[in-house]
Protein backbone atom coordinates (compact mmCIF):
# COMPACT_ATOMS: atom_id res chain seq x y z
CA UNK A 1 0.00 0.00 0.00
CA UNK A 2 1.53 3.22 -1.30
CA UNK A 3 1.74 5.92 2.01
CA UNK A 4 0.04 9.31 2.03
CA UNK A 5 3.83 10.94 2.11
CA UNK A 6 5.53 9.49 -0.99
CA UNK A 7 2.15 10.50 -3.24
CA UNK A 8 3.39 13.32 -5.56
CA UNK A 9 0.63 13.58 -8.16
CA UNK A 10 -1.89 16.04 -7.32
CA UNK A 11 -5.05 14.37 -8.89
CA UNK A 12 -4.33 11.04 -7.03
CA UNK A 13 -3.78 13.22 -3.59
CA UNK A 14 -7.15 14.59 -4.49
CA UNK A 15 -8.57 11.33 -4.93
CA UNK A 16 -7.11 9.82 -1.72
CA UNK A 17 -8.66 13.18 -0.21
CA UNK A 18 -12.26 12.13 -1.43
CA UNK A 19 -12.11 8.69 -0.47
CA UNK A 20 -10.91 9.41 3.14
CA UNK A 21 -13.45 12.04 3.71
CA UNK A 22 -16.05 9.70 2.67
CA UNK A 23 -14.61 6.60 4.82
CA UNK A 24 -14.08 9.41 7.60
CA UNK A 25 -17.74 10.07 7.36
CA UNK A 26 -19.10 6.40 7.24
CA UNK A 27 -16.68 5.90 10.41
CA UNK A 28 -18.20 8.91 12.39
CA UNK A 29 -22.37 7.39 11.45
CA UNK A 30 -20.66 3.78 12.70
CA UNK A 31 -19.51 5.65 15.61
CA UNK A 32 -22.79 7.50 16.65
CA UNK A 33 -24.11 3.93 16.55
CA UNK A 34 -21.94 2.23 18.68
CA UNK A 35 -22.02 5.03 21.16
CA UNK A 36 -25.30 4.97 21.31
CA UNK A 37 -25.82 1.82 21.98
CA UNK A 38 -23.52 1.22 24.38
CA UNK A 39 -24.88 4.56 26.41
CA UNK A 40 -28.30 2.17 26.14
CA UNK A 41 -26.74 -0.66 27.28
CA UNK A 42 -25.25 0.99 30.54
CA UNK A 43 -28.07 3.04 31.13
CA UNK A 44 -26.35 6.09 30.42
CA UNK A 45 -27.37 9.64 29.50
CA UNK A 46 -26.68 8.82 25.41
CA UNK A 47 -26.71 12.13 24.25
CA UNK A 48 -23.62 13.50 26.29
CA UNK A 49 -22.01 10.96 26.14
CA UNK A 50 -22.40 11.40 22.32
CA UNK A 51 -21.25 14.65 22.86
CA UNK A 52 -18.11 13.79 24.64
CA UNK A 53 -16.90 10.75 22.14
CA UNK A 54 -17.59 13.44 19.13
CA UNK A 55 -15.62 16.40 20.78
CA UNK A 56 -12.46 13.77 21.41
CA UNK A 57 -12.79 12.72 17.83
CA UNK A 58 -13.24 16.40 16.23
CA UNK A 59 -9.67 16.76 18.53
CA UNK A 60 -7.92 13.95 17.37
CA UNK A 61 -8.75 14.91 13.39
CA UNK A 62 -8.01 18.30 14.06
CA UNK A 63 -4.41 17.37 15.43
CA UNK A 64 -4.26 14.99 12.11
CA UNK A 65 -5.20 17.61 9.77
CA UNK A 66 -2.47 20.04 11.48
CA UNK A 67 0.09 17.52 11.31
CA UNK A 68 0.00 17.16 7.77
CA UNK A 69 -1.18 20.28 6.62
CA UNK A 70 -0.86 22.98 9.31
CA UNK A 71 2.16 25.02 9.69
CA UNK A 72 4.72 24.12 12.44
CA UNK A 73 4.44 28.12 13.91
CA UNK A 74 2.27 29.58 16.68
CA UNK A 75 2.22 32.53 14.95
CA UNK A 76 -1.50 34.15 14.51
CA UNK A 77 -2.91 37.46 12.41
CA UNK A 78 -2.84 40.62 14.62
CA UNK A 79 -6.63 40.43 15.97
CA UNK A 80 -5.84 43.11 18.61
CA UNK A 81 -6.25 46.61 18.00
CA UNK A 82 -2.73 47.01 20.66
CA UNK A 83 -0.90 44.34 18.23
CA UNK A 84 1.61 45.99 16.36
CA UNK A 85 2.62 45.07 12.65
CA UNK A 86 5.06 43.38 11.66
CA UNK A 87 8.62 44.95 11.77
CA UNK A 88 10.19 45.59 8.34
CA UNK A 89 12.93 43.29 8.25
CA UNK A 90 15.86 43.16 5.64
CA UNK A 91 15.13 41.56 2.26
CA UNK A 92 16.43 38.22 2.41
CA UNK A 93 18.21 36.59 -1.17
CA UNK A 94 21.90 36.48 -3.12
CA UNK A 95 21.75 40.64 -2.96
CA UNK A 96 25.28 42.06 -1.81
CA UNK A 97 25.71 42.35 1.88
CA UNK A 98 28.62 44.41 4.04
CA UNK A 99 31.29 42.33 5.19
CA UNK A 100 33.18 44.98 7.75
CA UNK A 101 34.43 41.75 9.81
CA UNK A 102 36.17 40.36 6.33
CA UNK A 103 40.08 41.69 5.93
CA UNK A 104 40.09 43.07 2.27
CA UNK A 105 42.89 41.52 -0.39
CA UNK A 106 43.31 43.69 -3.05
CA UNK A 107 43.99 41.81 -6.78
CA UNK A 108 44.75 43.59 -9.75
CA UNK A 109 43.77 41.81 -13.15
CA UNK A 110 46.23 42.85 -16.19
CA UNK A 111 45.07 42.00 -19.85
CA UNK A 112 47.30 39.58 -21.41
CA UNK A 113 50.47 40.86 -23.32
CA UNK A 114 48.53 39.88 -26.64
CA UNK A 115 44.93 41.59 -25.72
CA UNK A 116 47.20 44.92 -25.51
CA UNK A 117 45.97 45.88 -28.52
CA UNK A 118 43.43 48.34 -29.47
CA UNK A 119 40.10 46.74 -31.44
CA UNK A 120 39.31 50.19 -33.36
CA UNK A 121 42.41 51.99 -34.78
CA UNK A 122 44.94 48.65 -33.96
CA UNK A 123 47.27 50.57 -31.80
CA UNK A 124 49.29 49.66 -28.23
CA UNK A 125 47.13 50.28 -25.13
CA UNK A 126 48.48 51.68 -22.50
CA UNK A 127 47.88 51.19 -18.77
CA UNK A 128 45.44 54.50 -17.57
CA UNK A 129 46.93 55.33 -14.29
CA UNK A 130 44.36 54.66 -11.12
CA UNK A 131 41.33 53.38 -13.56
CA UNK A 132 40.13 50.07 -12.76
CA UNK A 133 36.75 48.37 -12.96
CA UNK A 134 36.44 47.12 -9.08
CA UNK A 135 33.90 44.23 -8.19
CA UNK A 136 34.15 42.31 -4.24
CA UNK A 137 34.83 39.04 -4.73
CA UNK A 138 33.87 36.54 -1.24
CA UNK A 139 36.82 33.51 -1.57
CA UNK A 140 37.43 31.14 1.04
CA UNK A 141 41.07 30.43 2.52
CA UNK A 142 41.36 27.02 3.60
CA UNK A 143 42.01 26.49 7.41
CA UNK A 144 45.74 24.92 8.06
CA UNK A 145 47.18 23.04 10.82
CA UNK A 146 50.59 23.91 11.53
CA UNK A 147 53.27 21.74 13.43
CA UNK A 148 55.23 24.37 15.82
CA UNK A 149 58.78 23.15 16.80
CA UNK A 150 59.29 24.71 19.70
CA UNK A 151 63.13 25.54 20.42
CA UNK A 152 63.64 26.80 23.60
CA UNK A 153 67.20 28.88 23.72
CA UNK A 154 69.90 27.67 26.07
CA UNK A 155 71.68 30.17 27.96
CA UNK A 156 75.41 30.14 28.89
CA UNK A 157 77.84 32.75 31.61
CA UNK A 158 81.70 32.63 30.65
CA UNK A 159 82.11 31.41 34.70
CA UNK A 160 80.83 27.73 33.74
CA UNK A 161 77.50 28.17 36.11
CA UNK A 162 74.50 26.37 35.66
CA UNK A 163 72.89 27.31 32.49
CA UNK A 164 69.63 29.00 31.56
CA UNK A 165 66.69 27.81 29.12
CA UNK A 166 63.95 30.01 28.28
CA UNK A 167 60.25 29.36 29.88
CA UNK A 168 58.01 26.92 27.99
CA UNK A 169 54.97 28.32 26.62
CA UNK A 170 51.32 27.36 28.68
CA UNK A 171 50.94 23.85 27.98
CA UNK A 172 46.93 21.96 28.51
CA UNK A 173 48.78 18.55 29.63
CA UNK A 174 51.83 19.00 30.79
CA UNK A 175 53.95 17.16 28.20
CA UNK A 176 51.24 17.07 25.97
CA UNK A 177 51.10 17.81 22.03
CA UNK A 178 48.19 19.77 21.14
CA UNK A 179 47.92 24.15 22.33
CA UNK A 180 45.82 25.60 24.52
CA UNK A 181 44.16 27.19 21.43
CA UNK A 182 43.95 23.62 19.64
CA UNK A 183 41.36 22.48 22.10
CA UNK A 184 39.37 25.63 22.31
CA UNK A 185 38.95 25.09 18.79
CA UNK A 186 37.29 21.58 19.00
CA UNK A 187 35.47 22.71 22.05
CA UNK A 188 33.72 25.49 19.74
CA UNK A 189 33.28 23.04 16.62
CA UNK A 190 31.53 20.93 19.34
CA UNK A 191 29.61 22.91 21.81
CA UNK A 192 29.29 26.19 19.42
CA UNK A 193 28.78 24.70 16.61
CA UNK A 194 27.64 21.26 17.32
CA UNK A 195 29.71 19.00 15.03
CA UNK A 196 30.30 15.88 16.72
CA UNK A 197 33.90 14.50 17.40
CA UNK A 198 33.62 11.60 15.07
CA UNK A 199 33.30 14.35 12.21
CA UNK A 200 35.88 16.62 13.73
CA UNK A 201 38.47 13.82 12.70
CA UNK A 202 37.18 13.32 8.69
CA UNK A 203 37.47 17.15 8.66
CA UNK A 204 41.03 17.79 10.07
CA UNK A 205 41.97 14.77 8.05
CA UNK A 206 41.27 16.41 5.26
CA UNK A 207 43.11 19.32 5.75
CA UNK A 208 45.89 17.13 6.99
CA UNK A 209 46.31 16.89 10.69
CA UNK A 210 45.64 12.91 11.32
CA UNK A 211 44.16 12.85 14.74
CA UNK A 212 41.53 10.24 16.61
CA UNK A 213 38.43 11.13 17.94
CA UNK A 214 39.83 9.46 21.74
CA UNK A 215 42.55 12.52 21.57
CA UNK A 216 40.37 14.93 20.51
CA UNK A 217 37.90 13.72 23.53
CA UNK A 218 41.40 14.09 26.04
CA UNK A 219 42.29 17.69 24.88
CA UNK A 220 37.95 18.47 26.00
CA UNK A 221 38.32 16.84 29.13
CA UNK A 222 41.77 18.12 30.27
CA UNK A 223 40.26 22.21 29.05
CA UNK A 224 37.31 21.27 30.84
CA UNK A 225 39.37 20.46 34.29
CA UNK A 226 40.83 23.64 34.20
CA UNK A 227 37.58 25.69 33.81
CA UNK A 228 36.02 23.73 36.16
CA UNK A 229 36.51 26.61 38.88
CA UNK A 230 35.21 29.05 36.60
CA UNK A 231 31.68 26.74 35.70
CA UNK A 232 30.95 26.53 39.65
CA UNK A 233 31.27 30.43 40.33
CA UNK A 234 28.75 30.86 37.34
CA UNK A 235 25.90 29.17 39.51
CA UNK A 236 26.61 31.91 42.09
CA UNK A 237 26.47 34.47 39.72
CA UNK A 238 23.42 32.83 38.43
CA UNK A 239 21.65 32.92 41.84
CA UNK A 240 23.02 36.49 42.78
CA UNK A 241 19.86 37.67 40.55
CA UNK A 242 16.66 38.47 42.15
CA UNK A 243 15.01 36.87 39.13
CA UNK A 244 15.90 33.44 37.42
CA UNK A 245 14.75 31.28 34.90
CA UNK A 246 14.51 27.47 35.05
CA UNK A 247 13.75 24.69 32.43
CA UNK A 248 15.18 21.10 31.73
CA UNK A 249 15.31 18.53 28.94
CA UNK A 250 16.23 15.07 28.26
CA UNK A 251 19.45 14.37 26.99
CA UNK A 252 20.76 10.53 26.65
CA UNK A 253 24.03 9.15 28.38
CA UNK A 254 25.34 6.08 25.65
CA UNK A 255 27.02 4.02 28.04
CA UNK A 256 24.92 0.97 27.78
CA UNK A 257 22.78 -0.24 24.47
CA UNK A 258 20.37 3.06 23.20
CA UNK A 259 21.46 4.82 26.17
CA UNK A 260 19.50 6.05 29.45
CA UNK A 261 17.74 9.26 29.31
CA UNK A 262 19.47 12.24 31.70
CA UNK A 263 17.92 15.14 31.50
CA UNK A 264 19.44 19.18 31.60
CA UNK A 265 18.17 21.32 34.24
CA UNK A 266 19.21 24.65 33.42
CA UNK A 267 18.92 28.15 35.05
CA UNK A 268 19.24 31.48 33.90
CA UNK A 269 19.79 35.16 34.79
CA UNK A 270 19.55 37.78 32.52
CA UNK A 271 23.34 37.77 31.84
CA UNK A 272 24.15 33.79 32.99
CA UNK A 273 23.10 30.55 32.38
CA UNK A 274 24.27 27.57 34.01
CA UNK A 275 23.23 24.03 32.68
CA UNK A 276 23.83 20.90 35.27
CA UNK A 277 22.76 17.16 33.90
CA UNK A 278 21.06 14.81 36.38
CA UNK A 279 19.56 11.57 35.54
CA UNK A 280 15.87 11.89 37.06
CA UNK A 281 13.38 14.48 36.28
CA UNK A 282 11.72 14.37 40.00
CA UNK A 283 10.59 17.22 42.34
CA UNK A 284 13.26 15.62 44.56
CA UNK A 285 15.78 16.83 41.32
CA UNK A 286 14.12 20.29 41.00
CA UNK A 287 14.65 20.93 44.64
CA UNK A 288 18.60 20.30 44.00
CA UNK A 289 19.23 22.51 40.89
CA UNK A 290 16.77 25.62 42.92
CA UNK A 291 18.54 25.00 46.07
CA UNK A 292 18.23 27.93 48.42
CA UNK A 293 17.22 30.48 45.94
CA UNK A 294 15.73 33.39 47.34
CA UNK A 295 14.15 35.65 44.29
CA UNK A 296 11.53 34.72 41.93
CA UNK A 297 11.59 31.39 39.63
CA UNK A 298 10.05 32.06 36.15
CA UNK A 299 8.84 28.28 34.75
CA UNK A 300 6.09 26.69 33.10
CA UNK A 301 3.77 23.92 34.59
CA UNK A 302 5.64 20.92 35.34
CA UNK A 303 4.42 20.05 38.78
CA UNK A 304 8.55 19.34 39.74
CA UNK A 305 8.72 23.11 40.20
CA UNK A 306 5.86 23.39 42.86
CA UNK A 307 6.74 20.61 44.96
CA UNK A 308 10.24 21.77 44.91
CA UNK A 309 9.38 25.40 46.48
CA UNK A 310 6.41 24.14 48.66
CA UNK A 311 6.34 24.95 52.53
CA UNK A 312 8.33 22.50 53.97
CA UNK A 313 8.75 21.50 58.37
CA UNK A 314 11.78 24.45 57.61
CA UNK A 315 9.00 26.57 57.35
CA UNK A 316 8.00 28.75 54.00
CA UNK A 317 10.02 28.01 50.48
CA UNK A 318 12.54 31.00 50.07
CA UNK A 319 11.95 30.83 46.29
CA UNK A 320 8.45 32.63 44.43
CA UNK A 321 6.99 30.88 41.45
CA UNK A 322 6.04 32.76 38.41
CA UNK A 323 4.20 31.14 35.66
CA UNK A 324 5.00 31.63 32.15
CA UNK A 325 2.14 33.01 29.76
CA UNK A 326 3.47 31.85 26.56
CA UNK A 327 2.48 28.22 27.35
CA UNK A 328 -0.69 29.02 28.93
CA UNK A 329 -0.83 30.88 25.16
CA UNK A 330 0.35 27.35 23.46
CA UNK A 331 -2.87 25.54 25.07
CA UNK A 332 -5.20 27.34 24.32
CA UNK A 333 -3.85 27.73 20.46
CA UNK A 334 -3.62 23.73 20.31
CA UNK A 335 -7.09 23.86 21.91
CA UNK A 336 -8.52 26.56 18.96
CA UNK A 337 -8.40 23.87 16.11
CA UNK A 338 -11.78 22.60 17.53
CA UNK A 339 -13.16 25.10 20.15
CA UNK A 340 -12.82 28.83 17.48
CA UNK A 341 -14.09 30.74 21.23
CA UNK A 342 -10.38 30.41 22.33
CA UNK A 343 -9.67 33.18 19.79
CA UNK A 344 -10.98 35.62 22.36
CA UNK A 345 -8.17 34.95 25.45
CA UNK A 346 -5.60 34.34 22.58
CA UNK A 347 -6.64 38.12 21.60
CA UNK A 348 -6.45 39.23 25.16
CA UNK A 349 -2.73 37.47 25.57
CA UNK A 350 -1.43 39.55 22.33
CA UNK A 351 -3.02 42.59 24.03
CA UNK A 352 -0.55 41.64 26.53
CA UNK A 353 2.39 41.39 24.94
CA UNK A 354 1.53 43.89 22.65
CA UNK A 355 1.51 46.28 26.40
CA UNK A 356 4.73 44.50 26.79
CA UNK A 357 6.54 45.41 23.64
CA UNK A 358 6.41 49.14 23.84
CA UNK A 359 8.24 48.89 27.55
CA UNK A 360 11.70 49.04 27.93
CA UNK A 361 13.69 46.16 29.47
CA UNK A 362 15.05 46.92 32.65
CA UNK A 363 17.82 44.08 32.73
CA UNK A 364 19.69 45.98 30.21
CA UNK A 365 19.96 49.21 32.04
CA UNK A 366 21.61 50.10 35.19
CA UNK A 367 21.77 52.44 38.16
CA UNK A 368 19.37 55.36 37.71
CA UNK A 369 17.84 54.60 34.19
CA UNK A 370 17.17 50.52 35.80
CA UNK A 371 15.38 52.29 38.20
CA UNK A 372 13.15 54.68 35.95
CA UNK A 373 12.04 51.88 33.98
CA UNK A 374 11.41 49.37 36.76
CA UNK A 375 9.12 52.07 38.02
CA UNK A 376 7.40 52.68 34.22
CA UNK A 377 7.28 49.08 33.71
CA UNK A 378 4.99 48.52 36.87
CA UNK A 379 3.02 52.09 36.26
CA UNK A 380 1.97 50.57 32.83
CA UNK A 381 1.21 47.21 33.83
CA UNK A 382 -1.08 48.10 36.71
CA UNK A 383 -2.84 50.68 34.39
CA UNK A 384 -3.35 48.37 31.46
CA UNK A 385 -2.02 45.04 32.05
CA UNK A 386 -3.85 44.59 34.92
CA UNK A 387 -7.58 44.60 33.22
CA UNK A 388 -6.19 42.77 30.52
CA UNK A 389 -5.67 39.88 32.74
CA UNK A 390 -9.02 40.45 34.82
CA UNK A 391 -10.91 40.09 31.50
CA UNK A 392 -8.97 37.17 30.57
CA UNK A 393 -10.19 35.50 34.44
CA UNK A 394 -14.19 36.50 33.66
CA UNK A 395 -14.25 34.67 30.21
CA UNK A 396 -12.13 31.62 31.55
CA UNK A 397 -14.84 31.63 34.55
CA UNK A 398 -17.83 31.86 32.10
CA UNK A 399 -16.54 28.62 29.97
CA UNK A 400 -18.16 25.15 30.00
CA UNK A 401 -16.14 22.77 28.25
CA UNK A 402 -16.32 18.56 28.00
CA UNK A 403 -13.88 16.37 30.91
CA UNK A 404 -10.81 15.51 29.15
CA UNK A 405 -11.27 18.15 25.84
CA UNK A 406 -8.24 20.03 25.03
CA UNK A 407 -10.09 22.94 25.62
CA UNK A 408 -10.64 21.59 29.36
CA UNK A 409 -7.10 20.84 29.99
CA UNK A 410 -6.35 24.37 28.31
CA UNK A 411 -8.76 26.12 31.41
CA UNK A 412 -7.66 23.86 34.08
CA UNK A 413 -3.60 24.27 33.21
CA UNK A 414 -4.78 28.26 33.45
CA UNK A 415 -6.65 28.16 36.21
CA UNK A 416 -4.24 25.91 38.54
CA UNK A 417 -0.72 28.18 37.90
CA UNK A 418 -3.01 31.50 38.18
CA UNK A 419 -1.81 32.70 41.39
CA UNK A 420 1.90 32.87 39.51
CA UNK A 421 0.81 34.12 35.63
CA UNK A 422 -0.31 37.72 38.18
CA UNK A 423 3.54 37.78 39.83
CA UNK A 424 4.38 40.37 36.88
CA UNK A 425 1.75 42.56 37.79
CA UNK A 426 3.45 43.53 41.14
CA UNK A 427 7.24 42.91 40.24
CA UNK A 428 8.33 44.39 37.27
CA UNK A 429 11.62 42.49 36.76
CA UNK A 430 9.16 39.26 35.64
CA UNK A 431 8.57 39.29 32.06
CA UNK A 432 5.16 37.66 30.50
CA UNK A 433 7.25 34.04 29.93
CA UNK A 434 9.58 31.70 29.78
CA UNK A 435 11.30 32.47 26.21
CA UNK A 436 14.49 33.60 27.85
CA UNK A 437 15.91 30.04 28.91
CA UNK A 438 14.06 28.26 26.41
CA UNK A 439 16.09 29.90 24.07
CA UNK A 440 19.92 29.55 25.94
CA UNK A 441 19.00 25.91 25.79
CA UNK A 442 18.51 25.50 21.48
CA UNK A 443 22.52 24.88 21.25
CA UNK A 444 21.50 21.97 24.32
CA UNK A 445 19.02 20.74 21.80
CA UNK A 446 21.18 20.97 18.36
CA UNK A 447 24.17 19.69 20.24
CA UNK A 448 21.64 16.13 21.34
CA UNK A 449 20.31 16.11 17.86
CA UNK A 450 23.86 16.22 15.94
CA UNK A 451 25.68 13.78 18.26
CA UNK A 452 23.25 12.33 20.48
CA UNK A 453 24.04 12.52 23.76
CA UNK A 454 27.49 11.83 26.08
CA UNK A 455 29.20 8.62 25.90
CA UNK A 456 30.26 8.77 29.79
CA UNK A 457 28.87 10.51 32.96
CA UNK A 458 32.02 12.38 32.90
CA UNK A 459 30.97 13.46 29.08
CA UNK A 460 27.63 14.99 30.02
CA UNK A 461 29.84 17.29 32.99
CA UNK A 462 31.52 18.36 30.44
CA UNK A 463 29.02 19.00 27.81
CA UNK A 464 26.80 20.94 30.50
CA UNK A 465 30.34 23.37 31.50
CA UNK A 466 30.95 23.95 27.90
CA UNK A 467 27.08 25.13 26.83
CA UNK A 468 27.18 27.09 30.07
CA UNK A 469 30.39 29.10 30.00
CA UNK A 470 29.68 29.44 25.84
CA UNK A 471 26.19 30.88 26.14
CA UNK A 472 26.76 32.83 29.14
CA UNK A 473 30.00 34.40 26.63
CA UNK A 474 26.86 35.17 23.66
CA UNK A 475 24.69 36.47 26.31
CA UNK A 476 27.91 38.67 27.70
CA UNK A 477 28.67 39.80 24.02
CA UNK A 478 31.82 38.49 24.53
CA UNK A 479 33.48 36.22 21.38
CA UNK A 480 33.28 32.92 23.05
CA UNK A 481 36.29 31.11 21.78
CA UNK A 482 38.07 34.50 22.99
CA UNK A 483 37.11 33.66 26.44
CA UNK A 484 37.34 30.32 26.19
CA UNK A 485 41.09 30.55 26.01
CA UNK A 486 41.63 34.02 27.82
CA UNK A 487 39.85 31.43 31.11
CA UNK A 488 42.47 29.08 30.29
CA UNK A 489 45.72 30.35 29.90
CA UNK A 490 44.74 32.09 33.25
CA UNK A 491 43.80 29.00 35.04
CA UNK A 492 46.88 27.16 33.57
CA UNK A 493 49.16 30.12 34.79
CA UNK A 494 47.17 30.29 38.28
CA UNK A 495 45.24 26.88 38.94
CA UNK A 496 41.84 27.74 40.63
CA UNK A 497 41.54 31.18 38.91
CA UNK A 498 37.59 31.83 38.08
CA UNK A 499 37.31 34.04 34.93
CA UNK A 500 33.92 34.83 33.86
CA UNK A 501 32.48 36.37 30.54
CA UNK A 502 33.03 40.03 30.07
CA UNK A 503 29.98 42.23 29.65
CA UNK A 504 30.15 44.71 26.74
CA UNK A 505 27.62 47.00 25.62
């Protein structure tokens, strides 16, 4: 039987389309049957539960229909008369862009001796002085290894003392082969870039260095020891925020068969991010990676959160939960496909951001301005956020939906994290979601999807130092592999030095 998938004709999808909405409608009349016969049969109230079977089926061909068809974004038309348009953006294509980062290499083209010759009277051209047609040109140089001999000068007096030899330049293993800078390379081709080890070797074989994927593994893990000071201070600086973000997901360890799924818990400041990998996904976990926080924890739902910062015989959790409105925003749009009234609170949620997007953002200010728009920030929300959100509680209140619906679990997911979707009304510092970590953790996610996981628990310590001193460098503005080795050469130098990512701008 030929699958939907490899049909390319039109007509015969058309076809196929026909014949499955008619066996789609036989299947429904079958189902009415059966349903109500068995409602008859219990003694049941056959008309609801009618109502229920049809509502779960309308869900489940709805969620069909979107996987094949729909379009993979969240993104809906501007319904609200706050929502802005859409920002012009730079046309996209082959057009010529700047390069200011690219050092420019002047070539000048000569005719040949035998084209020197004019095509009109016959005569000898002449070069014209400072005239040239100029066009850019984008080339690639190909990336070289180079073998450094080292030769350390020997030093002699005339009085036959002891003689001198001049210092030995930083090594990452003492005795070792490969340069500091040599391993901050494949730790940016693998973290930063998220080409696995494996691949590493084809490429630098290539371009001639012949080197194994266990050595390239050894110059990671010996980086990684001396950085390791500098990974643990980033949870500090992490936690010194009065506001963090927290998220997790899985991640396999490939010690044994298809592996055992791990999972990255990860937390975020505005200007840090620290990833640690743990093998459960348990409240028990949660409570670990929050530790003693005390400040507000922006998440979504998962339940690991709220048992983690409950009330404990210690007395009251330290930590606040906020709740993030961007997947309250996500049921109710996965909820829309059969239920059209959710277009209403997915209106009154762009009203909010669209309140949101005309604020400034206090985390990138300091002193005096920080201030000024902290204070703006929680002027505007109480003046126009804050009825926003009441509205959005009345029409949630006034809904009757079917146990079990997606438009049920949409309300009840709303209704049972409300207390922490208001925390942004009376702290400014709390944005409207989640985005933040969610999107310091897409090189986590590339990185798992290119090679897969860690092949040791040792590999997934390193793989969660790496991501975290890397994107904390992005988030910094500072040029990662920059850091990467300025962190080094100091720890290597001073052992136990902590160097963290430079802010600029």
């Amino acid at each position: 039987m030929t699958r939907l998938e490899h049909i390319t004709d039109v007509d015969a999808v058309r076809q196929v389309a026909v014949l499955l909405e008619a066996e789609n409608g036989r299947l429904h009349q079958r189902i009415e049957q059966l349903v109500q016969e068995n409602a008859q049969l219990k003694g049941l109230d056959g008309t609801a539960q009618l109502q229920l079977e049809m509502e779960r089926l309308k869900e489940q061909l709805a969620a069909l229909q979107h996987m094949h068809f729909g379009k993979s974004s969240e993104k809906r038309r501007p319904d609200s008369p706050l929502a802005k348009p859409p920002l012009s953006r730079p046309q996209r294509g082959h057009g010529p862009r700047a390069q200011p980062e690219l050092p420019v290499q002047e070539v000048l083209l000569p005719l040949d001796e035998a084209d020197k010759v004019c095509g009109l009277c016959g005569s000898e051209l002449h070069e014209w002085k400072g005239q040239t047609e100029d066009a850019d040109e984008v080339t690639v140089v190909e990336r070289s290894f180079v073998l450094k001999r080292l030769k350390r000068q020997k030093y002699r007096c005339g009085h036959g003392c002891a003689p001198v030899t001049a210092p030995a330049p930083p090594r990452l293993i003492p005795g070792g082969r490969y340069s500091v800078e040599f391993a901050v390379h494949v730790a940016l081709m693998k973290y930063g870039f998220h080409l696995p080890l494996a691949r590493q070797e084809k490429l630098y074989a290539r371009e001639g260095l012949v080197v194994e994927g266990q050595t390239l593994w050894d110059q990671l893990d010996a980086l990684a020891h001396h950085l390791e000071k500098s990974y643990e201070a980033l949870l500090a600086e992490v936690f010194s925020s009065p506001l963090i973000h927290a998220d997790e997901t899985h991640w396999l360890l490939l010690d044994k068969g298809p592996g055992t799924r791990w999972y990255v818990w990860t937390v975020a400041s505005p200007h840090a991010v620290y990833h640690r990998m743990f093998p459960s996904r348990s409240g028990a976990t949660a409570k670990t990676v929050l530790g003693n926080y005390e400040g507000v924890v922006l998440v979504d739902g998962y339940a690991a959160y709220q048992t983690a910062t409950k009330s404990g015989a210690d007395g009251p959790s330290p930590a606040v939960l906020a709740f993030c409105w961007a997947h309250v925003r996500r049921k109710f749009f996965e909820a829309e496909r059969t239920k059209p009234v959710c277009r209403e609170v997915l209106s009154l949620i762009g009203q909010l951001y669209a309140i949101e997007a005309d604020l400034p953002n206090p985390h990138a200010l300091t002193g005096d301005a920080r201030a000024a728009a902290l204070a703006h920030r929680l002027a505007v929300r109480q003046e126009k956020s804050a009825p926003v959100v009441q509205r959005i509680r009345e029409w949630a209140l006034e809904q009757r939906s079917l146990p079990g619906s997606a438009f049920r679990k949409a309300l009840e997911y709303m209704h049972n994290l409300w207390r922490g979707l208001t925390v942004f009304l009376a702290n400014p510092l709390v944005p409207l979601d989640n985005n933040h970590v969610e999107r310091q953790m897409r090189d986590v996610v590339l990185g798992r999807k290119n090679h897969y996981g860690s092949k040791s628990e040792r590999g997934t310590k390193v793989a969660a130092l790496f991501y975290s001193l890397i994107e904390t460098a992005k988030l910094r503005g500072e040029d990662p592999g920059d850091y990467l080795l300025r962190a080094a050469l100091a720890a290597i130098k001073n052992p136990g030095t902590v160097s963290l990512p430079c802010s600029h701008g």
